[in-house]
N, C-alpha and C. Protein backbone atom coordinates (compact mmCIF):
# COMPACT_ATOMS: atom_id res chain seq x y z
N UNK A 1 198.33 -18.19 -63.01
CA UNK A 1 197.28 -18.99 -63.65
C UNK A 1 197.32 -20.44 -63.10
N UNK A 2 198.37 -20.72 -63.03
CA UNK A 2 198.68 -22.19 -62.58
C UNK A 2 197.81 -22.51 -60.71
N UNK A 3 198.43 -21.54 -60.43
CA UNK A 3 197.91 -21.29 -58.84
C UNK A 3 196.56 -21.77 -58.53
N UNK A 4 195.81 -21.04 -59.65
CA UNK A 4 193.91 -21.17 -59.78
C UNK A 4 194.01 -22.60 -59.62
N UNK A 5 194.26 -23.22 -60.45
CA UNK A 5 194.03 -24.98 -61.11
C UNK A 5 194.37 -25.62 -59.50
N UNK A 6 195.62 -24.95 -58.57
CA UNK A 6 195.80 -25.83 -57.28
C UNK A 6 194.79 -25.38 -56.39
N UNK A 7 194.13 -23.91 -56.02
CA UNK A 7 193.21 -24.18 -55.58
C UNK A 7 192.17 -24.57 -55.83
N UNK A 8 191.47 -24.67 -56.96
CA UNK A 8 190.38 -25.96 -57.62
C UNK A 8 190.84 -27.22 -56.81
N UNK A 9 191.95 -27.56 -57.30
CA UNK A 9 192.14 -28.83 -56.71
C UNK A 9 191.75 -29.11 -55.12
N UNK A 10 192.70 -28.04 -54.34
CA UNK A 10 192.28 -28.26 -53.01
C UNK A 10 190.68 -28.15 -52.84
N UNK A 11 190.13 -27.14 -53.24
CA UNK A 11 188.69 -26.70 -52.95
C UNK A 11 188.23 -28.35 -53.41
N UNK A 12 188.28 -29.06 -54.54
CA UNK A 12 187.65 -29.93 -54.77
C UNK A 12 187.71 -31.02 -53.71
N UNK A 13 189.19 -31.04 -53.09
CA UNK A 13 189.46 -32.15 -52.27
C UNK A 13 188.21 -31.55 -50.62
N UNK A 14 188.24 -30.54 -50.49
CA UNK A 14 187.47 -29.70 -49.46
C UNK A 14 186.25 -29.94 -49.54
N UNK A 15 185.60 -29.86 -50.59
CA UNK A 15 184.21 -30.02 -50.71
C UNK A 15 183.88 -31.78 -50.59
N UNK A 16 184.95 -32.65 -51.14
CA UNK A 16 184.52 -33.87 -50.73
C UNK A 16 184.61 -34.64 -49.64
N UNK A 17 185.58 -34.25 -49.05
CA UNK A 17 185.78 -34.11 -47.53
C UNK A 17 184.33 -34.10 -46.73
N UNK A 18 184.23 -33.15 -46.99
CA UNK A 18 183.01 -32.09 -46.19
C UNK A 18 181.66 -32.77 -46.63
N UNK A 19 181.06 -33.13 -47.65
CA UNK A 19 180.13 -33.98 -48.22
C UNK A 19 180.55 -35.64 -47.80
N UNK A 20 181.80 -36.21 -47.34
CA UNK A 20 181.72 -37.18 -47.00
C UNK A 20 181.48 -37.03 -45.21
N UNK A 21 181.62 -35.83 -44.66
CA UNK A 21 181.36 -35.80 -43.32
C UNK A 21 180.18 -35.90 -43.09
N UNK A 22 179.05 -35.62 -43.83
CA UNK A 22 177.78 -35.57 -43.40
C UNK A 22 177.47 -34.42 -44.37
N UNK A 23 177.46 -33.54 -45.12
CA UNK A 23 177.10 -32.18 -45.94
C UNK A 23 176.59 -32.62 -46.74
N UNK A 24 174.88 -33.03 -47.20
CA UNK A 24 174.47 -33.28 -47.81
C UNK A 24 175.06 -31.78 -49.34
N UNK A 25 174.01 -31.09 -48.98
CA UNK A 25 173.90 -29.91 -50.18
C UNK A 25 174.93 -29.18 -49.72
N UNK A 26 175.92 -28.64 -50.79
CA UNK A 26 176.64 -27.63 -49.78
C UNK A 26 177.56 -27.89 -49.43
């Protein structure tokens, strides 16, 4: 269960990453 919450985390850090590269939508 715990596991889920760290990949949220990473995924979250991923998606802002990726939206600060240029990824508008998406």
């Amino acid at each position: 269960m715990v596991a889920r919450i760290s990949i949220l985390r990473m995924h979250n850090r991923l998606m802002r990453m990726k939206q600060r590269n240029r990824c508008g939508p998406l």
